[in-house]
N, C-alpha and C. Protein backbone atom coordinates (compact mmCIF):
# COMPACT_ATOMS: atom_id res chain seq x y z
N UNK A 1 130.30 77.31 34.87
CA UNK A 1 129.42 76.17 34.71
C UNK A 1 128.34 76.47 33.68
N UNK A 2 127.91 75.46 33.01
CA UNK A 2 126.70 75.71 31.99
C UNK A 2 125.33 75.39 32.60
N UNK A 3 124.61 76.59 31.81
CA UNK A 3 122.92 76.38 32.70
C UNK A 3 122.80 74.68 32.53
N UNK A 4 122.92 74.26 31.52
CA UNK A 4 122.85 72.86 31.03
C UNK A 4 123.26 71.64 32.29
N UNK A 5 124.55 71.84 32.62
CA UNK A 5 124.87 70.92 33.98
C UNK A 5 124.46 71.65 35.06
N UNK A 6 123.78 72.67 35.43
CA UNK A 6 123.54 73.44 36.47
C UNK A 6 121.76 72.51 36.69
N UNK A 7 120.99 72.98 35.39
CA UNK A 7 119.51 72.60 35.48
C UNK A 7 120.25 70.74 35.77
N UNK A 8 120.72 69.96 34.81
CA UNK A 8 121.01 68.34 35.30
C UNK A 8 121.00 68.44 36.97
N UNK A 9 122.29 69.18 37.70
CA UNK A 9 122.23 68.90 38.77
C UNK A 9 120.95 68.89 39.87
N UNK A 10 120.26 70.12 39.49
CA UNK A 10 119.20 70.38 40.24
C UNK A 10 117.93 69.28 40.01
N UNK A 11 117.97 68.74 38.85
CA UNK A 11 116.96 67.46 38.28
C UNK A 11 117.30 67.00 39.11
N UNK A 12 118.45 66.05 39.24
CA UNK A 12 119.30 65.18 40.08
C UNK A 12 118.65 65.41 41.52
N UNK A 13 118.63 66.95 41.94
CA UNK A 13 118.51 66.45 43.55
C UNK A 13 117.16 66.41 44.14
N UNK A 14 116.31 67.10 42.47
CA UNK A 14 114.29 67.11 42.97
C UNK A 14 114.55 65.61 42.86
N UNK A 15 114.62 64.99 41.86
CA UNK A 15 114.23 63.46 41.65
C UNK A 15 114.64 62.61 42.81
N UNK A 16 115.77 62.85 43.72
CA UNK A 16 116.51 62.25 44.92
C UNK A 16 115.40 62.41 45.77
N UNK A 17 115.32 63.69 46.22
CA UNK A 17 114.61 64.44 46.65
C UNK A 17 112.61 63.41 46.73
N UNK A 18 112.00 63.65 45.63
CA UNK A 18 111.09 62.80 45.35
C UNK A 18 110.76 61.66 45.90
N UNK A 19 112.07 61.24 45.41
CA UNK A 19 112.05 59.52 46.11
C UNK A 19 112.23 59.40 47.11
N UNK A 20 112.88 59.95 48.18
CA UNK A 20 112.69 60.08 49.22
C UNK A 20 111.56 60.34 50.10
N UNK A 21 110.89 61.12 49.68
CA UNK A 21 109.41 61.71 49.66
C UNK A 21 108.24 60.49 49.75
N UNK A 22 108.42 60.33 48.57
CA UNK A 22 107.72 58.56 48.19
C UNK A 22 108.37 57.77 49.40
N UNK A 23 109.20 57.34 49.69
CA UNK A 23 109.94 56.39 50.25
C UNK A 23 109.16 56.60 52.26
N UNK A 24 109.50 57.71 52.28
CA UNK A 24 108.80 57.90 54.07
C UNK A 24 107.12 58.28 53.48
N UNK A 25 106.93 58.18 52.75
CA UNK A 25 105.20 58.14 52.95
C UNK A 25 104.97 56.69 53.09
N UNK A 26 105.45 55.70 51.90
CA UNK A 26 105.24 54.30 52.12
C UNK A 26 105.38 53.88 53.56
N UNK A 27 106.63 54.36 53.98
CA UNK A 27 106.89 53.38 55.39
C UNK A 27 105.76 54.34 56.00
N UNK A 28 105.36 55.23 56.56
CA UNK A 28 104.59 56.04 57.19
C UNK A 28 103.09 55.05 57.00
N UNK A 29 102.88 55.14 55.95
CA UNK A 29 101.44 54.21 55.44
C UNK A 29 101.65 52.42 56.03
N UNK A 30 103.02 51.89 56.10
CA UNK A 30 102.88 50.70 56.39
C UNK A 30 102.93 50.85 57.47
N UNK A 31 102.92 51.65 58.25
CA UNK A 31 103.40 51.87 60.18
C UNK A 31 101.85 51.95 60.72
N UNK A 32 101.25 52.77 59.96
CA UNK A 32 99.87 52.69 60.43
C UNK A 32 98.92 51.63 60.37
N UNK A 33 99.36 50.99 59.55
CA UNK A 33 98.90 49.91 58.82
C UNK A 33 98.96 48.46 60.04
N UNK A 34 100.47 48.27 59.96
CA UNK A 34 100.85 47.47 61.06
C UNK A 34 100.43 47.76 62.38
N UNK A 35 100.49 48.87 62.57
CA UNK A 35 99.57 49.29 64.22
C UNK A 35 98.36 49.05 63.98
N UNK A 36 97.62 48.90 63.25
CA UNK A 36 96.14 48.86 63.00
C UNK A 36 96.22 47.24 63.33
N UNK A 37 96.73 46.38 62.32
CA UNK A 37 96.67 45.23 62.47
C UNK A 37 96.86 44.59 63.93
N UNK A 38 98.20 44.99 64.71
CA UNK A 38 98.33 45.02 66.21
C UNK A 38 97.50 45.21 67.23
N UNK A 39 96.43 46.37 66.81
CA UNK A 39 95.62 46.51 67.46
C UNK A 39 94.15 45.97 67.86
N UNK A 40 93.89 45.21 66.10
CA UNK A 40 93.46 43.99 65.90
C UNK A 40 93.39 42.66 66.75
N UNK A 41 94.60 42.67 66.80
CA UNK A 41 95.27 41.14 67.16
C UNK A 41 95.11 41.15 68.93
N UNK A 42 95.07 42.16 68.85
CA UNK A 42 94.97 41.90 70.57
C UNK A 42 93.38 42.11 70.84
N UNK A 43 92.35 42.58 70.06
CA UNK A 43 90.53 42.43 70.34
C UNK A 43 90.26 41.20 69.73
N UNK A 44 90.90 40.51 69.08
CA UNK A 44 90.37 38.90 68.39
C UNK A 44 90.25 37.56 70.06
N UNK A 45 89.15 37.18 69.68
CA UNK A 45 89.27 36.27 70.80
C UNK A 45 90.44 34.96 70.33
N UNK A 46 90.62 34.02 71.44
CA UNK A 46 91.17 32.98 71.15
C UNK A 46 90.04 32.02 70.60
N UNK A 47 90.95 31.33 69.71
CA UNK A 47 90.02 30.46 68.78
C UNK A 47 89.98 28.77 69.78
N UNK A 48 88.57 28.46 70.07
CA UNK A 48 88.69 27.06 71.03
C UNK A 48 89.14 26.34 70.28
N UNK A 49 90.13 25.51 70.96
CA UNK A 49 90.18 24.27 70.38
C UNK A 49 89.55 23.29 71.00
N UNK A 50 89.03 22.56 69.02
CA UNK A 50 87.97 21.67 69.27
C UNK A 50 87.81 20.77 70.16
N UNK A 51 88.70 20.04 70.65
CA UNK A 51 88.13 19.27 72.21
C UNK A 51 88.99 19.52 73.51
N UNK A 52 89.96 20.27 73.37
CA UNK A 52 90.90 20.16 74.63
C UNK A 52 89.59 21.02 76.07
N UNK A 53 89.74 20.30 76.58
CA UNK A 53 88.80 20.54 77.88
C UNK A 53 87.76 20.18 77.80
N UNK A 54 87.12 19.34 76.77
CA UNK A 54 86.18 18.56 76.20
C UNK A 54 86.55 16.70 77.44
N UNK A 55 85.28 16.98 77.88
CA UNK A 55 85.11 15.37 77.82
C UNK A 55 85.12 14.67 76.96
N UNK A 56 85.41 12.99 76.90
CA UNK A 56 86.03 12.39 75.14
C UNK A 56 85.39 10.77 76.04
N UNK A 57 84.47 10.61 75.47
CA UNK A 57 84.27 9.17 75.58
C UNK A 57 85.04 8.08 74.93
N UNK A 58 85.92 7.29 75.58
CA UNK A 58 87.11 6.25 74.95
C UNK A 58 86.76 5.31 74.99
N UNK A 59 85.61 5.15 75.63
CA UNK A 59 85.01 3.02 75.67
C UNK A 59 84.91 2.45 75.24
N UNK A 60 85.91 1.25 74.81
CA UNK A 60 85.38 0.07 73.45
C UNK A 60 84.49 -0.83 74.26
């Protein structure tokens, strides 16, 4: 084999390699992310709505 396709192959498997790397940090970063938001969502109060349980004067 030549150093030449020997060094290609090994490019080949850092760069695979890399992206992969990249690839579970993103999801890792959006996981925390989304749990954060989740965790959010459940300390937000409910938003009233504007008259339901409201008395409503209808008298013409």
């Amino acid at each position: 084999m030549e150093v030449n396709t020997i060094m290609s192959s090994q490019i080949m498997e850092l760069h695979h390699t890399v992206q992969m790397s990249m690839m579970q940090n993103a999801l890792n970063l959006n996981t925390v992310v989304a749990t954060e938001l989740l965790k959010d969502l459940q300390q937000q109060q409910v938003a009233i709505h504007p008259y339901k349980g409201s008395v409503i004067d209808i008298s013409l």
